[in-house]
Protein backbone atom coordinates (compact mmCIF):
# COMPACT_ATOMS: atom_id res chain seq x y z
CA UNK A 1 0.00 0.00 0.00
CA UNK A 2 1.75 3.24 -1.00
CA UNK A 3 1.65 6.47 1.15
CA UNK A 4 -1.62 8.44 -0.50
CA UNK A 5 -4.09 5.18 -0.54
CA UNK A 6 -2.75 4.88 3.59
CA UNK A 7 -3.44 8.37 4.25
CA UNK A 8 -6.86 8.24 2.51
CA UNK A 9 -7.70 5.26 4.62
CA UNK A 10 -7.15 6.67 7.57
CA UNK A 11 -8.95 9.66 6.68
CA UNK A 12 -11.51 7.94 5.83
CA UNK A 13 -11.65 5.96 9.53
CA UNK A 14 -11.16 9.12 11.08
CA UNK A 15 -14.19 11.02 9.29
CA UNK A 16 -16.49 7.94 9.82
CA UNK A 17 -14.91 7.76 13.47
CA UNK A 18 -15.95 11.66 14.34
CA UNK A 19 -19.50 11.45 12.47
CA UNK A 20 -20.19 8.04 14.44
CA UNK A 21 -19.18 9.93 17.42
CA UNK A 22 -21.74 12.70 16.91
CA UNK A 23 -24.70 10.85 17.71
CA UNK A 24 -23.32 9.47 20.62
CA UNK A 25 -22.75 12.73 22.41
CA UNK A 26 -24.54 14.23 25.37
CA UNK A 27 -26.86 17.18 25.02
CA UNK A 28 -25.21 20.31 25.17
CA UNK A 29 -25.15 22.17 28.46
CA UNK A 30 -27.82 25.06 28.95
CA UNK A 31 -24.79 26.99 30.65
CA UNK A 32 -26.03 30.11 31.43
CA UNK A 33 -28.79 31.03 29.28
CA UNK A 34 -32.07 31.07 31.64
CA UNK A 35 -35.77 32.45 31.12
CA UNK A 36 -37.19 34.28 34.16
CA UNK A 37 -40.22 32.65 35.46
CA UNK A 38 -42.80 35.37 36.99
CA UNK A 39 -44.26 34.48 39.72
CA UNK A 40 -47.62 32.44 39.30
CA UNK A 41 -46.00 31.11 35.94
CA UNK A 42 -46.30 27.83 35.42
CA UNK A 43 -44.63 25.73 32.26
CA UNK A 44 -45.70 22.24 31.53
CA UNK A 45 -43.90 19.91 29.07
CA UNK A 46 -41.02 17.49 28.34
CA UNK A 47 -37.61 18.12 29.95
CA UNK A 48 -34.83 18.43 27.35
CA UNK A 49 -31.97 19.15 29.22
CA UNK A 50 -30.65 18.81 32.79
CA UNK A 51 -27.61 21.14 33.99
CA UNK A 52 -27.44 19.72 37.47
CA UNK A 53 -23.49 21.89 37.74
CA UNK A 54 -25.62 25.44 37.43
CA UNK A 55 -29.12 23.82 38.24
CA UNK A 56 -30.70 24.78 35.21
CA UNK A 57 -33.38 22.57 33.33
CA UNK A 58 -34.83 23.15 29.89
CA UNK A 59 -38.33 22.11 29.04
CA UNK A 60 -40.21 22.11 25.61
CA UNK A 61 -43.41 24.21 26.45
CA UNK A 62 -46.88 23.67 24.76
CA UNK A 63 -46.00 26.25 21.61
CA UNK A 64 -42.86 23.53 21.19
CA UNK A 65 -40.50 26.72 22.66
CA UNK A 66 -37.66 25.30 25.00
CA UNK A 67 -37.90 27.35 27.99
CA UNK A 68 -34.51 27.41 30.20
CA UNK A 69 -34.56 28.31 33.53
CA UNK A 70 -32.58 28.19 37.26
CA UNK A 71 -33.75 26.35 39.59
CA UNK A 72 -34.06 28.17 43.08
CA UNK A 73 -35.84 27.43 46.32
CA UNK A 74 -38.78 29.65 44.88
CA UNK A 75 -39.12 26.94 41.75
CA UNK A 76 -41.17 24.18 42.20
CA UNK A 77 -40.99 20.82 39.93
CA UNK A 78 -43.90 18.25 39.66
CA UNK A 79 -43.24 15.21 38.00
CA UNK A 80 -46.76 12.96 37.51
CA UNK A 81 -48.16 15.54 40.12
CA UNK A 82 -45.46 15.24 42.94
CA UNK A 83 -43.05 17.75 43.67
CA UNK A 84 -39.56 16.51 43.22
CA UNK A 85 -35.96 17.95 42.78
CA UNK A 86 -33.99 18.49 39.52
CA UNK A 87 -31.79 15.88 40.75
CA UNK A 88 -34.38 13.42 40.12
CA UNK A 89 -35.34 14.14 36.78
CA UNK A 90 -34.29 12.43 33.41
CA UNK A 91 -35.01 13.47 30.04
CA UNK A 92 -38.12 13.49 28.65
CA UNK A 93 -39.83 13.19 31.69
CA UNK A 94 -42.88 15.43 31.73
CA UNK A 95 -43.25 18.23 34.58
CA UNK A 96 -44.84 21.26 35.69
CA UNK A 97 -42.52 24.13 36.68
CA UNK A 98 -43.84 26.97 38.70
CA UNK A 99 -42.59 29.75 40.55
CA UNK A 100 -44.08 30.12 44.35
């Protein structure tokens, strides 16, 4: 094998490597980018993301906008109708988030 069909093999490996690699990643982090939620707000939907580092969660509200927000001791989380803690959530899981 001469030196241009090696280094178009392993090229090759390498690109298939990175684009396999892709869809294996975890979601991105919602870092600091947070809605405020008024009091008496309350957001219903599918949880997208979980930044447990800066206790942020995103969830996918009814007009399908993800809403990011930090999660205080004013923020309340139901999951099935029971308050719980971001710690407990996983993805996809469908809450209510309210501010007290």
């Amino acid at each position: 094998m001469n030196k241009k069909t090696m280094a178009a093999s392993f090229a090759l490996v390498l690109t298939v490597s990175l684009v396999s690699a892709v869809g294996f990643a975890p979601p991105p982090s919602v870092l600091n980018y947070r809605a405020p939620v008024a009091p008496g707000t309350t957001i219903t939907g599918p949880v997208t993301n979980i930044d447990l580092v800066n206790r942020m969660v995103q969830i996918k509200d009814s007009d399908g906008t993800i809403q990011t927000m930090r999660i205080d001791n004013e923020i309340e989380i139901l999951h099935n109708g029971s308050p719980t803690s971001l710690e407990n959530l996983s993805y996809n899981d469908i809450v209510t988030v309210s501010r007290k």
